[in-house]
C-alpha atoms as a PDB file:
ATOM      1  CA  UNK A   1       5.282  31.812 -21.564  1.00  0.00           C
ATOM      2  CA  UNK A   2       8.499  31.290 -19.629  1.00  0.00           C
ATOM      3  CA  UNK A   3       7.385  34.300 -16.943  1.00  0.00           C
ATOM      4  CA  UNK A   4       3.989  33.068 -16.599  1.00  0.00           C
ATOM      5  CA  UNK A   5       5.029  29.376 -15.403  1.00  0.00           C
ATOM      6  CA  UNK A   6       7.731  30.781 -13.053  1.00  0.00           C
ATOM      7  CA  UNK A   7       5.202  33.195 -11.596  1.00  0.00           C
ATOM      8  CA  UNK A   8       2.614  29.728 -10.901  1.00  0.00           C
ATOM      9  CA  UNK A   9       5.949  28.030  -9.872  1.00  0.00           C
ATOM     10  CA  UNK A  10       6.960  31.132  -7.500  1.00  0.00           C
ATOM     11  CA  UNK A  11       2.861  30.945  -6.634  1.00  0.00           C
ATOM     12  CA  UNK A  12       2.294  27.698  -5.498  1.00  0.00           C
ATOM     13  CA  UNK A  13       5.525  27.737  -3.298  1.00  0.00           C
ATOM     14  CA  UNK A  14       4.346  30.724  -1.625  1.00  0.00           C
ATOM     15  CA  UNK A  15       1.129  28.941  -1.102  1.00  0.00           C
ATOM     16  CA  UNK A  16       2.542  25.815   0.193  1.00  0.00           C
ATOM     17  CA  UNK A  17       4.530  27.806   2.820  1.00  0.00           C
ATOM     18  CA  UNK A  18       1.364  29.811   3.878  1.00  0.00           C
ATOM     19  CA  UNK A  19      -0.664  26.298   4.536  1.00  0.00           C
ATOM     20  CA  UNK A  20       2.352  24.217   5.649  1.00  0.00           C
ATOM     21  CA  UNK A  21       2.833  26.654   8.819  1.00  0.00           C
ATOM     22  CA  UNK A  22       0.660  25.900  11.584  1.00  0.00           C
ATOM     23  CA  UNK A  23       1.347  25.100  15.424  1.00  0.00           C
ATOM     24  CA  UNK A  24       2.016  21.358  16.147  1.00  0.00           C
ATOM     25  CA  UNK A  25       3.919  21.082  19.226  1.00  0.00           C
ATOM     26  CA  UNK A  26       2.536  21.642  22.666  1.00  0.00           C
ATOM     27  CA  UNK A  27       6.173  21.620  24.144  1.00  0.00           C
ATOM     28  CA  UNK A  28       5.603  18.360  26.241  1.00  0.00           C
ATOM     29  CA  UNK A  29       8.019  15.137  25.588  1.00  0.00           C
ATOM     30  CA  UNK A  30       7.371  12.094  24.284  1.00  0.00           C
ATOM     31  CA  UNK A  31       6.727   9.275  27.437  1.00  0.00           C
ATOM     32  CA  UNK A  32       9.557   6.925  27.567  1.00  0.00           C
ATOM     33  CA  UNK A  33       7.558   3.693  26.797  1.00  0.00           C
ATOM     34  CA  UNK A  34       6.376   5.035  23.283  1.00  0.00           C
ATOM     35  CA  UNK A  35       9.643   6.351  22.512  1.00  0.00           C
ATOM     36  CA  UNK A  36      10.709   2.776  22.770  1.00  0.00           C
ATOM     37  CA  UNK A  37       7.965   1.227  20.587  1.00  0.00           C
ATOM     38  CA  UNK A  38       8.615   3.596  17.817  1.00  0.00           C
ATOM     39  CA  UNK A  39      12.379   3.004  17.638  1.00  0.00           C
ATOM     40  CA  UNK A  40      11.011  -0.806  17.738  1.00  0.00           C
ATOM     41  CA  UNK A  41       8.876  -0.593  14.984  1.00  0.00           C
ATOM     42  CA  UNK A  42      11.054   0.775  12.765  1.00  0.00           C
ATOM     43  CA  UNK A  43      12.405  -2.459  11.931  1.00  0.00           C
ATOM     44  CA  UNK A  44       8.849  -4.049  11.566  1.00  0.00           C
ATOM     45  CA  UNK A  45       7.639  -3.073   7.903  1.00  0.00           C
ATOM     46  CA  UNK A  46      11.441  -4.334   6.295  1.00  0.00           C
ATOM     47  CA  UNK A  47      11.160  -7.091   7.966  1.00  0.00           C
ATOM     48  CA  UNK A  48       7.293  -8.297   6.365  1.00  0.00           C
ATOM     49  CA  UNK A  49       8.603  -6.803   3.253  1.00  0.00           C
ATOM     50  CA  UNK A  50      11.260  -9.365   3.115  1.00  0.00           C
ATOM     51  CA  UNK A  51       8.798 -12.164   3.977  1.00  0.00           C
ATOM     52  CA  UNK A  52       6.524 -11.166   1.382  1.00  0.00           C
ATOM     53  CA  UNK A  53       9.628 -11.392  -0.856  1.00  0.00           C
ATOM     54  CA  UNK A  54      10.542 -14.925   0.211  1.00  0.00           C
ATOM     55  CA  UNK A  55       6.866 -15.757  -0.495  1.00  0.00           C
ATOM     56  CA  UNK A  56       6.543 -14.238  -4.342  1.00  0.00           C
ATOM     57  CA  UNK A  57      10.076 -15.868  -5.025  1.00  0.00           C
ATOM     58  CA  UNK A  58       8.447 -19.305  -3.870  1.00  0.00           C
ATOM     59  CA  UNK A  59       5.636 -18.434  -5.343  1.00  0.00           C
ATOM     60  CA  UNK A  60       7.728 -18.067  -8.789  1.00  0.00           C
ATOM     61  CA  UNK A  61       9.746 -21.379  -7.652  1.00  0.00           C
ATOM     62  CA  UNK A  62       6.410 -23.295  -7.665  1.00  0.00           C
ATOM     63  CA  UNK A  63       5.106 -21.982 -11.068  1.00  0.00           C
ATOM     64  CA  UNK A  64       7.960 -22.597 -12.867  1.00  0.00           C
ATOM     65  CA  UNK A  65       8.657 -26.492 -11.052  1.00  0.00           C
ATOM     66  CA  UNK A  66       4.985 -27.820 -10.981  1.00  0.00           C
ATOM     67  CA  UNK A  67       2.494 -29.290 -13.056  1.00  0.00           C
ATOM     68  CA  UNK A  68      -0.310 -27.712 -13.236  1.00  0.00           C
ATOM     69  CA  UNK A  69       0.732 -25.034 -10.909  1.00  0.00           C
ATOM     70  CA  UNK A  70      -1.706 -22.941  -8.764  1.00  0.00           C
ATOM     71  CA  UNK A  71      -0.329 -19.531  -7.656  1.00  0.00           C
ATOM     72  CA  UNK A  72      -3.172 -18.390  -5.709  1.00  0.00           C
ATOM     73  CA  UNK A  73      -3.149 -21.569  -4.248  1.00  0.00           C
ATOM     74  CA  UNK A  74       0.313 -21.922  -3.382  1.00  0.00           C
ATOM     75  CA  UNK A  75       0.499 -17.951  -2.408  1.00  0.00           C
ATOM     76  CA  UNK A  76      -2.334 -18.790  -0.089  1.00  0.00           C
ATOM     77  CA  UNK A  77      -0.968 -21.227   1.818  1.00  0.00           C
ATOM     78  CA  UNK A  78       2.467 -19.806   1.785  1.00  0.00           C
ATOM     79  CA  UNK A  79       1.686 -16.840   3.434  1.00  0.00           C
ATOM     80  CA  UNK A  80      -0.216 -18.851   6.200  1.00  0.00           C
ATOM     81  CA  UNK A  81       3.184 -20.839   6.457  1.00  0.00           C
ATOM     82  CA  UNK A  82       5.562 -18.022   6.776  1.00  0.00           C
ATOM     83  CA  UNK A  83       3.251 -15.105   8.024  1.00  0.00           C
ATOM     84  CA  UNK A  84       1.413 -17.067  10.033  1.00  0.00           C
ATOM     85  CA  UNK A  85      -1.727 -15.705   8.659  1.00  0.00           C
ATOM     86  CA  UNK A  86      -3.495 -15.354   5.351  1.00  0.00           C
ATOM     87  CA  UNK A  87      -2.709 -13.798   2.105  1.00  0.00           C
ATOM     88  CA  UNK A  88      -1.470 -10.213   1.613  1.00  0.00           C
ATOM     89  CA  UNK A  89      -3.743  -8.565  -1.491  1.00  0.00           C
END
């Protein structure tokens, strides 16, 4: 048993090398102008993951402080308030 799933492990690796190798690169450089909007970017998804942080943790503020509460409610117009747009699913 032991030989038989080292020889699918040693299998499938030799597979995924075959079908992993293939020519990508044309040799040309990257333009200036979209080297600087990637390195840009970078910081853009952390920074709406935080803000959707600060909007679940007010979320969770406003369940646990008001009577009745409304999550979807107060998620709603939450994200509108700090996103500036509507509700992440």
């Amino acid at each position: 048993h032991d030989e038989l799933e080292t020889y699918f492990h040693e299998f499938w690796q030799a597979m995924h090398q075959l079908r992993s190798q293939s020519r990508w690169g044309t040799g040309s450089t990257v333009p200036q102008g979209l080297q600087d909007k990637l390195i840009k970017s970078r910081l853009a998804n952390p920074g709406l993951f935080n803000l959707r942080q600060i909007i679940l943790a007010k979320v969770d503020q406003a369940l646990h402080t008001q009577t009745p509460a409304d999550p979807a409610k107060d998620n709603a117009r939450l994200s509108q308030e700090i996103l500036g747009g509507p509700a992440m699913p």
